[in-house]
N, C-alpha and C. Protein backbone atom coordinates (compact mmCIF):
# COMPACT_ATOMS: atom_id res chain seq x y z
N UNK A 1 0.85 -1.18 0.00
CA UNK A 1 0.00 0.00 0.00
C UNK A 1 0.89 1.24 0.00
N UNK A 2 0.40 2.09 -0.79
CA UNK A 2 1.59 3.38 -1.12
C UNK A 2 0.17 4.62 -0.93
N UNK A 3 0.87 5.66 -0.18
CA UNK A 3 0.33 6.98 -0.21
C UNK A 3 1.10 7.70 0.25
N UNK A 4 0.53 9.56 0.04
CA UNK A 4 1.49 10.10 0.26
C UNK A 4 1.35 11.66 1.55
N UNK A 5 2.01 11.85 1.95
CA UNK A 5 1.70 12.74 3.56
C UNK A 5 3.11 13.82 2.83
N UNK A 6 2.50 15.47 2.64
CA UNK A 6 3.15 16.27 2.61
C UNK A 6 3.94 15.83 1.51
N UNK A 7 5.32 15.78 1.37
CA UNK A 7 6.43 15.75 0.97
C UNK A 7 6.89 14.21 1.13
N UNK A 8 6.61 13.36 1.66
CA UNK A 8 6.66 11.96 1.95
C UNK A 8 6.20 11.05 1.54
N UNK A 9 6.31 10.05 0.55
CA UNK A 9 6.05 9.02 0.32
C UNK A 9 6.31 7.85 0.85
N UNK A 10 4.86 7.11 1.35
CA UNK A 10 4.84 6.17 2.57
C UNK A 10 4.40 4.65 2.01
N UNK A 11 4.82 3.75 2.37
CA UNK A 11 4.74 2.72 1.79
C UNK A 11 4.63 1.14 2.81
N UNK A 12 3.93 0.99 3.04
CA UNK A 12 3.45 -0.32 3.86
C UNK A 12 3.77 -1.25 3.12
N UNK A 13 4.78 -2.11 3.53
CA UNK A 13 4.78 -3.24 3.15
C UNK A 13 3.73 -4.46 3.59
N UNK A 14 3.70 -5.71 2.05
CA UNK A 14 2.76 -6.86 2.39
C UNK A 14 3.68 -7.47 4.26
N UNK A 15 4.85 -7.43 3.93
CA UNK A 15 5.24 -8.75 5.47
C UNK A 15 4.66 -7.69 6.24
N UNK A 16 4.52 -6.42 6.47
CA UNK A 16 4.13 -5.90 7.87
C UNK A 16 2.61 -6.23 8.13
N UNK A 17 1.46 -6.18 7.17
CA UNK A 17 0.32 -6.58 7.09
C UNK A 17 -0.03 -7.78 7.76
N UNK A 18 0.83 -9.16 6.83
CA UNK A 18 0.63 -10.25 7.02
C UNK A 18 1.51 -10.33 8.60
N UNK A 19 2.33 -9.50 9.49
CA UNK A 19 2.78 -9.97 10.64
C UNK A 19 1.67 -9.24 11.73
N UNK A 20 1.05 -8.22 11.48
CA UNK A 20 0.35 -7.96 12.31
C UNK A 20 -1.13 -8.91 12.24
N UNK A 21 -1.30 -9.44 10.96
CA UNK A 21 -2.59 -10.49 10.94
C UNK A 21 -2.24 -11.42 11.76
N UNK A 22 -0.62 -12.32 11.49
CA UNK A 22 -0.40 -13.29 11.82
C UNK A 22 -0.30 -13.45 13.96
N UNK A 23 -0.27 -12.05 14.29
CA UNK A 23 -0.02 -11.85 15.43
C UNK A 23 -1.28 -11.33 16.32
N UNK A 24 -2.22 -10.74 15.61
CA UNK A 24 -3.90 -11.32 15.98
C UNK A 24 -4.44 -12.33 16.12
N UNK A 25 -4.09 -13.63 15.29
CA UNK A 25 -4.43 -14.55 15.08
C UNK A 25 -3.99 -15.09 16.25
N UNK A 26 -2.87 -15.07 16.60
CA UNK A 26 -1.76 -15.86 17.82
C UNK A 26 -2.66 -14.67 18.98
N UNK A 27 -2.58 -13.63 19.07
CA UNK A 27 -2.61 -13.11 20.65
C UNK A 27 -4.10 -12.03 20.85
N UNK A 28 -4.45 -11.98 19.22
CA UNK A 28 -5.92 -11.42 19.64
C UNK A 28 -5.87 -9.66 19.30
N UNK A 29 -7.30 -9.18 18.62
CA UNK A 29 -7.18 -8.09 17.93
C UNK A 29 -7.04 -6.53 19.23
N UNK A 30 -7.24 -6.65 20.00
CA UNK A 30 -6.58 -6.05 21.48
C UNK A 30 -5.01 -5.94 21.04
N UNK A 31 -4.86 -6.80 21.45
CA UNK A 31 -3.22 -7.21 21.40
C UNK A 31 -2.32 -6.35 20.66
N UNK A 32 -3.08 -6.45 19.42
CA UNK A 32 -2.40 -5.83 17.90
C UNK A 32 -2.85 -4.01 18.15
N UNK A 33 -4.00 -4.25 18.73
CA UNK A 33 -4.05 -2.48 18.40
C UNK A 33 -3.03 -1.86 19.37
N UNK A 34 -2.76 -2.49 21.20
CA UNK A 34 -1.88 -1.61 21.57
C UNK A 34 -0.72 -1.82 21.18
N UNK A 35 -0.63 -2.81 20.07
CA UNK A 35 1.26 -2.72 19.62
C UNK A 35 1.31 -1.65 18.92
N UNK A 36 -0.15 -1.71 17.94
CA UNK A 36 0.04 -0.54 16.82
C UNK A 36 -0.04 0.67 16.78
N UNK A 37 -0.51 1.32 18.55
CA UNK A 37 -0.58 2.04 18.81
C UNK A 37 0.95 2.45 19.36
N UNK A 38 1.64 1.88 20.23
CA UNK A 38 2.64 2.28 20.47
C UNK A 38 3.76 2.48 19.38
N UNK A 39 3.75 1.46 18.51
CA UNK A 39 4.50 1.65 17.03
C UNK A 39 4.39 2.56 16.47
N UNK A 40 3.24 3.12 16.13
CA UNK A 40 2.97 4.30 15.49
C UNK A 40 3.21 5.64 16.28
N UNK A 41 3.28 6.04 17.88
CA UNK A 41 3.40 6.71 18.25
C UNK A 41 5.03 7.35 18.31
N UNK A 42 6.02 5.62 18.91
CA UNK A 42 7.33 5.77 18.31
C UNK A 42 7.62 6.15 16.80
N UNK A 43 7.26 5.92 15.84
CA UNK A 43 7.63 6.02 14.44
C UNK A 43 6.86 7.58 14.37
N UNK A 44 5.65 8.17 14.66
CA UNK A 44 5.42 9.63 14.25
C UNK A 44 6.56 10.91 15.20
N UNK A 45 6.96 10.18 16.18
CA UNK A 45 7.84 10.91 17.05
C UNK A 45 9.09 11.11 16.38
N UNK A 46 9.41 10.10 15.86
CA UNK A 46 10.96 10.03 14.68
C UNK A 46 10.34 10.98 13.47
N UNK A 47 9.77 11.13 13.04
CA UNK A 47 8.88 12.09 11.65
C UNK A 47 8.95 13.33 12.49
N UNK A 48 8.08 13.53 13.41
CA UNK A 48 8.06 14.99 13.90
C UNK A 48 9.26 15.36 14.44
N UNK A 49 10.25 14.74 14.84
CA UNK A 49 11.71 15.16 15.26
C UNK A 49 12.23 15.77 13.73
N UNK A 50 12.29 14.47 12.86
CA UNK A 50 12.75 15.33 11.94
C UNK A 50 12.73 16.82 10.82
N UNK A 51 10.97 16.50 10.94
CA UNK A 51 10.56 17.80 10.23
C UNK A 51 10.70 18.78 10.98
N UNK A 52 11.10 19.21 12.84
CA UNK A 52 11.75 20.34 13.47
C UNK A 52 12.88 20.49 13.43
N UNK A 53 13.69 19.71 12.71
CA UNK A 53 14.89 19.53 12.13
C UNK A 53 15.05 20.09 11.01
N UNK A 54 14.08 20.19 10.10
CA UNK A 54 13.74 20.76 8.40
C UNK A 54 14.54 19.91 7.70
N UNK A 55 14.18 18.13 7.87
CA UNK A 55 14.88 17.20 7.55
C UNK A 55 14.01 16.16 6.75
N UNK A 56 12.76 16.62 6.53
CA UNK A 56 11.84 15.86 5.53
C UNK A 56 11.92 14.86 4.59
N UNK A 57 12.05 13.68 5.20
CA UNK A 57 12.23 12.28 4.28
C UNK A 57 11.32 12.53 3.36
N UNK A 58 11.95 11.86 1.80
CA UNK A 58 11.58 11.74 0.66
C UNK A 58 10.30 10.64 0.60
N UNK A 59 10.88 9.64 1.12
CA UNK A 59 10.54 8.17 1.52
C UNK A 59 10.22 7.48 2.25
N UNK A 60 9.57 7.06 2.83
CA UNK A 60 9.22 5.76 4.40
C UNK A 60 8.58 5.02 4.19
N UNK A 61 9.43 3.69 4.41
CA UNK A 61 8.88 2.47 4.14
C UNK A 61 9.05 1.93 5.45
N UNK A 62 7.56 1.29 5.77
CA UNK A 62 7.44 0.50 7.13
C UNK A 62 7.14 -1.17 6.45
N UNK A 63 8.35 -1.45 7.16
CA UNK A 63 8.36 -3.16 7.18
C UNK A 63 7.79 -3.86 8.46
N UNK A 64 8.41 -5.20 8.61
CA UNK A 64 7.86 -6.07 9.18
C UNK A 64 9.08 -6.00 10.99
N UNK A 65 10.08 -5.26 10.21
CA UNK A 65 11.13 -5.11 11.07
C UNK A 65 11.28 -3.64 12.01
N UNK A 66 10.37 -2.57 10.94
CA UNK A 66 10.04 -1.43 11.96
C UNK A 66 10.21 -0.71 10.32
N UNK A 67 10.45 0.83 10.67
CA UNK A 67 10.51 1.68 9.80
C UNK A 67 11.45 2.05 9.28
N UNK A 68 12.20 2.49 7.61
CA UNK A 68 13.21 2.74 7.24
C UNK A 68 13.25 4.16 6.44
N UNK A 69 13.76 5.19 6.27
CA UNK A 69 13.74 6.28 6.02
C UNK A 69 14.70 6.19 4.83
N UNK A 70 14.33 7.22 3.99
CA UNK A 70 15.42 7.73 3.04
C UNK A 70 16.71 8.39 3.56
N UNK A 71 17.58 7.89 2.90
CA UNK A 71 18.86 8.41 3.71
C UNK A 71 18.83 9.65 3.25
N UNK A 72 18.45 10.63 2.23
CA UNK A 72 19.07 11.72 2.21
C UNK A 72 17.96 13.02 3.50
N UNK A 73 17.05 12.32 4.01
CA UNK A 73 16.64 12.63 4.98
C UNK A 73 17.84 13.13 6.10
N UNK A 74 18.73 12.14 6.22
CA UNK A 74 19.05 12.57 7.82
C UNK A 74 20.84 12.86 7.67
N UNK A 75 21.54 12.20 5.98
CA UNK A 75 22.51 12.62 6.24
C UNK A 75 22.92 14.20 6.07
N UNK A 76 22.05 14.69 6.04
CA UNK A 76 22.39 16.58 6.04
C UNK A 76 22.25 16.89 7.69
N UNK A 77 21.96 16.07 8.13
CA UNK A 77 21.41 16.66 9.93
C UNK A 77 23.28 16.92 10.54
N UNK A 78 23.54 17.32 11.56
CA UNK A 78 24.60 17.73 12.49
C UNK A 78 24.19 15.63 13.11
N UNK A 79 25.71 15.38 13.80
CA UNK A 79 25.38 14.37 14.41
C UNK A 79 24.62 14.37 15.82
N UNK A 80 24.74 15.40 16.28
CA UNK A 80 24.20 16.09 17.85
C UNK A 80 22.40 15.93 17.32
N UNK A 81 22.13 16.81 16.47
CA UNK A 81 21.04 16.59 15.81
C UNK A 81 20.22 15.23 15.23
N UNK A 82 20.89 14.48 14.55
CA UNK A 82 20.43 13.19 14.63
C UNK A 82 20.32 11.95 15.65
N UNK A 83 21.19 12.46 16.59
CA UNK A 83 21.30 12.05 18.11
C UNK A 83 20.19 12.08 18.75
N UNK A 84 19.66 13.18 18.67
CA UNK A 84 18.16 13.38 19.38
C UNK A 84 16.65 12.80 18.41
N UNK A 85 16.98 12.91 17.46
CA UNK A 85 16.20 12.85 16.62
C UNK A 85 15.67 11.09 17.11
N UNK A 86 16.91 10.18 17.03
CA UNK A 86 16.92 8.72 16.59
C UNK A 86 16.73 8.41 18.56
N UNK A 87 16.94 9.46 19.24
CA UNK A 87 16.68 9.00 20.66
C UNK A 87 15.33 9.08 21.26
N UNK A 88 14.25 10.22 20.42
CA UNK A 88 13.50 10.65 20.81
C UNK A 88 12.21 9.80 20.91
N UNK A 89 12.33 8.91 20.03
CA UNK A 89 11.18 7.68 19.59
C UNK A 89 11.21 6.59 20.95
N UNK A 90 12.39 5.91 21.37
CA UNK A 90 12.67 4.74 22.67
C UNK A 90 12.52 5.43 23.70
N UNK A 91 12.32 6.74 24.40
CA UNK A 91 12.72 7.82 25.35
C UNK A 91 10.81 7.81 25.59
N UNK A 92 9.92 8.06 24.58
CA UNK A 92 8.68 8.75 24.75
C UNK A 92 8.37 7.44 24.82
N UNK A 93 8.63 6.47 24.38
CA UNK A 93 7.84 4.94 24.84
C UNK A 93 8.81 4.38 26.08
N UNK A 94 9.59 4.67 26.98
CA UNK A 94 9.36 4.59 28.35
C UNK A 94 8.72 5.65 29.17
N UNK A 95 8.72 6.60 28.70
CA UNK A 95 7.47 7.76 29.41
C UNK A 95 6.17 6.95 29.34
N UNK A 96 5.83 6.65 28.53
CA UNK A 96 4.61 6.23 28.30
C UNK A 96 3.97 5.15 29.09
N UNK A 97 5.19 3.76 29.14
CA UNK A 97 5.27 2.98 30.09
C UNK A 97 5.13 2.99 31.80
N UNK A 98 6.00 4.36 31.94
CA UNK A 98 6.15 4.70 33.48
C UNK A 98 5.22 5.36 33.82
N UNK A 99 4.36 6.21 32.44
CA UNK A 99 2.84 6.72 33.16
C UNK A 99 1.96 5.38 33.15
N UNK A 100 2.36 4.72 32.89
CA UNK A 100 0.63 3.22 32.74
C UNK A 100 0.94 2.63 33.89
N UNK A 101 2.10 2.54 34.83
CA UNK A 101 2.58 2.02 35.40
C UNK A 101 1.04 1.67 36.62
N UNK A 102 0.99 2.79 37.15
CA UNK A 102 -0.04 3.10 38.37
C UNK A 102 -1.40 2.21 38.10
N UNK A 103 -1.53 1.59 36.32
CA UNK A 103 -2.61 1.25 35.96
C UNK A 103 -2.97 0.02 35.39
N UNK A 104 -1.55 -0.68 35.94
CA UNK A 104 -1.41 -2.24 35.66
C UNK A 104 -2.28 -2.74 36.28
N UNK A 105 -2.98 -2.95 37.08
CA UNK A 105 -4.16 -3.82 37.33
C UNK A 105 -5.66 -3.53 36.75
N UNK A 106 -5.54 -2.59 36.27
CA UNK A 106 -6.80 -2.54 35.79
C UNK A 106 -7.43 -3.14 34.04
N UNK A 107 -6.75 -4.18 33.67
CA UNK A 107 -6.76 -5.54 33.28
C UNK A 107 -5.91 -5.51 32.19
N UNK A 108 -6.01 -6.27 30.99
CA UNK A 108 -4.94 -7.16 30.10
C UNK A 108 -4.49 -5.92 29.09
N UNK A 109 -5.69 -5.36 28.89
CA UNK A 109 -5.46 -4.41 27.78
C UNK A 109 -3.99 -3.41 28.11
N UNK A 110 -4.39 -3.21 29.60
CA UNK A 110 -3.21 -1.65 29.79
C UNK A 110 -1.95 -2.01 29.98
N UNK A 111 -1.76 -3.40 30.57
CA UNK A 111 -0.76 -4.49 30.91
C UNK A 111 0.33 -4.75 29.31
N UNK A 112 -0.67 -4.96 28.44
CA UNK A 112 -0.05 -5.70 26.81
C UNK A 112 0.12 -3.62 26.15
N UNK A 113 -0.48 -3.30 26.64
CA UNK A 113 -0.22 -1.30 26.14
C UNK A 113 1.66 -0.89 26.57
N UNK A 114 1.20 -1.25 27.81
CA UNK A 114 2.27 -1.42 29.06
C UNK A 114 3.81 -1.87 28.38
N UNK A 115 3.49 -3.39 27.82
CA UNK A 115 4.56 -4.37 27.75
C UNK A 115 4.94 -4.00 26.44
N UNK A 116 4.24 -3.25 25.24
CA UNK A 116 4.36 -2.77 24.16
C UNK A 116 5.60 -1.44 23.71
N UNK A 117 4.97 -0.71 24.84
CA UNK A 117 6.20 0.58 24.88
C UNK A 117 7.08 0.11 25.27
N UNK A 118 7.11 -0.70 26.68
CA UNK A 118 8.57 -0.76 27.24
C UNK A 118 9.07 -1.58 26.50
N UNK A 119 8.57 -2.65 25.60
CA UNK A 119 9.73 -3.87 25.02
C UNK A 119 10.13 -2.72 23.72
N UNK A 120 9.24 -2.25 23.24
CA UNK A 120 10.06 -1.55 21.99
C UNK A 120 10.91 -0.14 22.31
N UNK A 121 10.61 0.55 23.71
CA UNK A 121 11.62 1.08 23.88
C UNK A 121 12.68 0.38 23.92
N UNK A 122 12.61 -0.54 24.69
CA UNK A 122 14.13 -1.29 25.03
C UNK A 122 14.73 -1.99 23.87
N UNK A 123 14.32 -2.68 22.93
CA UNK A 123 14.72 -3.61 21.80
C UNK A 123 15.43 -2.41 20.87
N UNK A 124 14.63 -0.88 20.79
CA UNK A 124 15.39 0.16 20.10
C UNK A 124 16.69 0.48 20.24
N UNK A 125 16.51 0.40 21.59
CA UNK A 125 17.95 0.75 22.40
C UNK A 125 19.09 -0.28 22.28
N UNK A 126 18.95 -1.44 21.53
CA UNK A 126 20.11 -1.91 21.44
C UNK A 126 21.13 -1.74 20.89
N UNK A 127 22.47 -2.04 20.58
CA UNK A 127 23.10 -1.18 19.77
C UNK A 127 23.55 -1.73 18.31
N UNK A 128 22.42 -2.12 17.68
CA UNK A 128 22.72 -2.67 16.35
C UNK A 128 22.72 -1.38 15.17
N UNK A 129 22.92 -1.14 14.43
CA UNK A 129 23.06 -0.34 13.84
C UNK A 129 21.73 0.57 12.90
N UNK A 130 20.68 -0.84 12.81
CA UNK A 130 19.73 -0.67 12.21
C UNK A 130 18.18 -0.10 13.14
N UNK A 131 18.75 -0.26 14.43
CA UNK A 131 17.78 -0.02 15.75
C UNK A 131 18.80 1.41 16.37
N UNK A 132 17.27 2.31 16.76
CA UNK A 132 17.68 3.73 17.26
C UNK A 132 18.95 3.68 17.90
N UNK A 133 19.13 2.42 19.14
CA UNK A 133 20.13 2.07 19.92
C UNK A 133 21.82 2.50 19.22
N UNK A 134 21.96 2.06 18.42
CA UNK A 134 22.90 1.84 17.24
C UNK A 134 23.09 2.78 16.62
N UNK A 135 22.11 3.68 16.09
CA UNK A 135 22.32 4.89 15.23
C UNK A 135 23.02 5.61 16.18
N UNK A 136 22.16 5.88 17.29
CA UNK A 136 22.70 6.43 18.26
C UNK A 136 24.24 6.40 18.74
N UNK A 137 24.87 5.31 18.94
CA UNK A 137 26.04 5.29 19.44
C UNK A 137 27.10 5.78 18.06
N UNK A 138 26.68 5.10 17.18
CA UNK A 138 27.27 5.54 15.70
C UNK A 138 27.49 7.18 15.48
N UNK A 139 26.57 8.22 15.97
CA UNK A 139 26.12 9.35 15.60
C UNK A 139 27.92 9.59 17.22
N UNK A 140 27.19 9.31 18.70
CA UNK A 140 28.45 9.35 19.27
C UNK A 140 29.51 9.52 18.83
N UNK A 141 30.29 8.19 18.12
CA UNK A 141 31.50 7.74 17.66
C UNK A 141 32.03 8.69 16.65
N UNK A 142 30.81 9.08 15.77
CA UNK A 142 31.57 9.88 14.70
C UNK A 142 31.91 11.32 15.37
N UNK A 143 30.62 11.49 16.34
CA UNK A 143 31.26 13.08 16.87
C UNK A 143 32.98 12.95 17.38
N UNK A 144 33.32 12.10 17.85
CA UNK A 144 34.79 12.04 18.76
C UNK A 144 35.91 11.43 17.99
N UNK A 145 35.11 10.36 16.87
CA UNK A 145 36.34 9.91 15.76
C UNK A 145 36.38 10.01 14.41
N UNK A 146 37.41 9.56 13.84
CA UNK A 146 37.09 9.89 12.47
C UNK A 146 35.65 8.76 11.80
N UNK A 147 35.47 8.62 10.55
CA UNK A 147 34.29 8.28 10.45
C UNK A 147 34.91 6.38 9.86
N UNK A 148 36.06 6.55 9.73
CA UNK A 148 36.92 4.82 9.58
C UNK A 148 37.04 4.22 10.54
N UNK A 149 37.11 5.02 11.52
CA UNK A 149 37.43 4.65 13.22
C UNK A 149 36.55 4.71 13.80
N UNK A 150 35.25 4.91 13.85
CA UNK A 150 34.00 5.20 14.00
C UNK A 150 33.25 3.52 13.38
N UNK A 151 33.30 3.37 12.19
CA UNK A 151 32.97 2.34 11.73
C UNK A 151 33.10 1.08 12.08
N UNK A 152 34.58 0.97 12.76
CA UNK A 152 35.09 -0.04 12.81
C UNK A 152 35.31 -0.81 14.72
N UNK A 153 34.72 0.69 15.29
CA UNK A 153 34.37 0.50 16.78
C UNK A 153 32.76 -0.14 16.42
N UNK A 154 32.34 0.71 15.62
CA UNK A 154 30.73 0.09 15.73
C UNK A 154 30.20 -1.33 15.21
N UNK A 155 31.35 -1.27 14.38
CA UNK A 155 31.53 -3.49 13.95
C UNK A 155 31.91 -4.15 15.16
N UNK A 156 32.43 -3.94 16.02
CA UNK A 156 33.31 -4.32 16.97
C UNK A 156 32.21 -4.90 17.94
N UNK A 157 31.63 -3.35 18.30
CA UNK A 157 30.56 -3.28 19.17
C UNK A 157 29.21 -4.41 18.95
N UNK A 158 28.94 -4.29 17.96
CA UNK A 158 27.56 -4.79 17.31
C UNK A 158 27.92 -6.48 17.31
N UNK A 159 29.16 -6.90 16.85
CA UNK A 159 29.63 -8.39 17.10
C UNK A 159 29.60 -8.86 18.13
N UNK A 160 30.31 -7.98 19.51
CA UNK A 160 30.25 -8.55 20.75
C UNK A 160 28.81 -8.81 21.50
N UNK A 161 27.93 -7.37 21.12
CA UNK A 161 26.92 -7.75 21.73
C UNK A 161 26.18 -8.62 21.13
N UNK A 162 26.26 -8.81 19.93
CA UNK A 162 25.03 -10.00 19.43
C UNK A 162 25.71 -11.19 19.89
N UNK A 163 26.90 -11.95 20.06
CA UNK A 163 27.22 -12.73 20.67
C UNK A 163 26.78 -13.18 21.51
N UNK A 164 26.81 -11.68 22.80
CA UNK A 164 27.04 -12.16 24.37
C UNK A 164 25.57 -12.60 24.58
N UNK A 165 24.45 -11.91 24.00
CA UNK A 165 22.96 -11.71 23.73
C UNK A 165 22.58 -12.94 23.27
N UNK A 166 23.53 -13.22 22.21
CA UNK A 166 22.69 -15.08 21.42
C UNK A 166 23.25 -15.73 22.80
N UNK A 167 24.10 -15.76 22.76
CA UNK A 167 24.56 -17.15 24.20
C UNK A 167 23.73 -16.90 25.32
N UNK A 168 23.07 -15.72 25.86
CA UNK A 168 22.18 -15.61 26.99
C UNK A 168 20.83 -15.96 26.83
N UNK A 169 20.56 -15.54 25.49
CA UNK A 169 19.02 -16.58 24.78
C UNK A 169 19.65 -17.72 24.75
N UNK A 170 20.36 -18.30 24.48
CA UNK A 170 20.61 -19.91 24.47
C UNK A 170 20.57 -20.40 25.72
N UNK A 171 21.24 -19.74 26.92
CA UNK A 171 21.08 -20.82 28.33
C UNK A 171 20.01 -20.30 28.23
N UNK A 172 18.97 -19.50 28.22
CA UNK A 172 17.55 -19.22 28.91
C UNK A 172 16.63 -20.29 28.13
N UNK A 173 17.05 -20.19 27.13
CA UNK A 173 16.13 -20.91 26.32
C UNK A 173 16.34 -22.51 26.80
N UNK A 174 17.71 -23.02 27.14
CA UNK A 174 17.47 -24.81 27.47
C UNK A 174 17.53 -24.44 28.92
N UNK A 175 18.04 -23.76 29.79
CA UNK A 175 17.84 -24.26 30.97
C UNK A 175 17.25 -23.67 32.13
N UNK A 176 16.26 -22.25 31.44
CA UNK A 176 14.99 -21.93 32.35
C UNK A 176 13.98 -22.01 31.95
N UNK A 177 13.51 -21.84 30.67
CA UNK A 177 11.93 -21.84 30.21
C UNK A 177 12.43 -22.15 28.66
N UNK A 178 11.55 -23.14 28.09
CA UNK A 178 11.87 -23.52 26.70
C UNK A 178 10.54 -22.29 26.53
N UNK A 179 10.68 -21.35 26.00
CA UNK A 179 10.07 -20.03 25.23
C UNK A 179 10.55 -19.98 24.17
N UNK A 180 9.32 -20.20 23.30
CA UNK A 180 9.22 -19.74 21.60
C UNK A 180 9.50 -18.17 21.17
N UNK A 181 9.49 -17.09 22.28
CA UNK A 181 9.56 -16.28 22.65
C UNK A 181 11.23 -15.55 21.65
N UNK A 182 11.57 -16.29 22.96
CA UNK A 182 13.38 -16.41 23.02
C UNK A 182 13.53 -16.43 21.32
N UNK A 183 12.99 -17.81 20.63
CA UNK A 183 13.80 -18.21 19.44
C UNK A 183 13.23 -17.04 18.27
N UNK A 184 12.43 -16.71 18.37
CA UNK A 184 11.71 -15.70 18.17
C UNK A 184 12.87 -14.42 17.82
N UNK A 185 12.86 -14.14 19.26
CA UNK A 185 13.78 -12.97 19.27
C UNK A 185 15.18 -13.11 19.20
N UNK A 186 15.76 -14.53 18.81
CA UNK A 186 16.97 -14.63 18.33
C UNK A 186 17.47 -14.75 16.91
N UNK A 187 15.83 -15.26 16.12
CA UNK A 187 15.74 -14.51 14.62
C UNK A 187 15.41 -13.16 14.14
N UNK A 188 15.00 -12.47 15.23
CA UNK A 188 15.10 -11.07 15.09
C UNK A 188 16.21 -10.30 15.18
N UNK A 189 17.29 -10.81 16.19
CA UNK A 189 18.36 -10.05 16.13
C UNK A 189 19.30 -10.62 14.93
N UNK A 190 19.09 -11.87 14.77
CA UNK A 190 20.22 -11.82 13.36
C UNK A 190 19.80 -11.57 12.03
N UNK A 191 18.42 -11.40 11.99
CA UNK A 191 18.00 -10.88 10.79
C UNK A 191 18.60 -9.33 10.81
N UNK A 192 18.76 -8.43 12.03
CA UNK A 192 18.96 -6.92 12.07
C UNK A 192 20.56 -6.61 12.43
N UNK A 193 21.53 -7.97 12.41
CA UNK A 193 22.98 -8.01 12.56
C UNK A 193 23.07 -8.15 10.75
N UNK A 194 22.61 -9.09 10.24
CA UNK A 194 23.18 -9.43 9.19
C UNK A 194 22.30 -8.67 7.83
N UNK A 195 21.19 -8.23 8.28
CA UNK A 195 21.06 -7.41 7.26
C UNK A 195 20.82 -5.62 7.62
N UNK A 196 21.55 -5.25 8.13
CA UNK A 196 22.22 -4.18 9.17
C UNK A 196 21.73 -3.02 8.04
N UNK A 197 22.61 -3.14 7.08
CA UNK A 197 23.24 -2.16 5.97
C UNK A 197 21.88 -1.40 5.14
């Protein structure tokens, strides 16, 4: 599905469709709206950062993996500037979290609202390159090094932690809870190590 907002051409991909069907089906149409609510609130927060930036993506395509921007969007930004920009999306979905907090018992819906912000704040924050986490430290590195030396800390970085991360899903996965969960989210991170770029 393609349409267009301002200056932006937006583009939904079929896998994001078919993962949010496929994930109704598994956890129920509740379920899906507070993911899609928090998704969408992170992803318009990255848009409105940028257009106070006067940084207006050409392009946005939302996949199955999250959202991808036109690069000539953000490589004109200052790195200080894209710093905030790529922080501002994981930052407003733990606000969001820490206000629902008071309102976890008042049943499943605010609980799965709840577990929505905080897992995708946190999963952002990792430091892969393709997740806010990552841009972020990248945007760091280049402020203090050159941009070869910069690169080559952030390979460094991104190897060790997907490592230390797969081996900690691996004991959790055989020797506290066999969770589909886990394997789940250990094809998520190497789908976003290895197709990074």
């Amino acid at each position: 599905m393609r349409f267009t907002i301002g200056k932006t051409k937006i583009r939904i991909t079929f896998f994001f469709a078919a993962g949010m069907a496929f994930f109704a089906l598994w956890r129920g149409g509740a379920a899906v709206l507070c993911i899609l609510s928090a998704v969408l609130l992170h992803e318009c927060s990255h848009l409105f950062c940028l257009h106070t930036c006067k940084a207006v993506p050409s392009e946005l395509t939302v996949g199955l993996f999250g959202m991808r921007l036109s690069d000539e969007s953000t490589r004109l930004l200052p790195y200080k500037k894209e710093l905030i920009c790529t922080l501002t999306a994981p930052l407003l979905n733990f606000f969001c979290s820490v206000l629902l907090l008071p309102f976890l018992q008042n049943g499943e819906e605010v609980q799965t609202l709840f577990a929505a912000h905080f897992s995708l704040g946190f999963f952002n924050l990792l430091p892969l390159r393709c997740l806010d986490g990552g841009r972020s430290l990248l945007c760091l590195l280049l402020s203090f090094y050159p941009p070869s030396k910069a690169e080559r800390l952030m390979n460094v970085t991104e190897w060790i932690f997907f490592f230390g991360f797969f081996l900690f899903l691996i004991v959790y996965f055989f020797t506290v809870r066999m969770e589909p969960t886990a394997l789940i989210f250990l094809f998520y991170l190497s789908f976003l190590l290895f197709f990074r770029k």
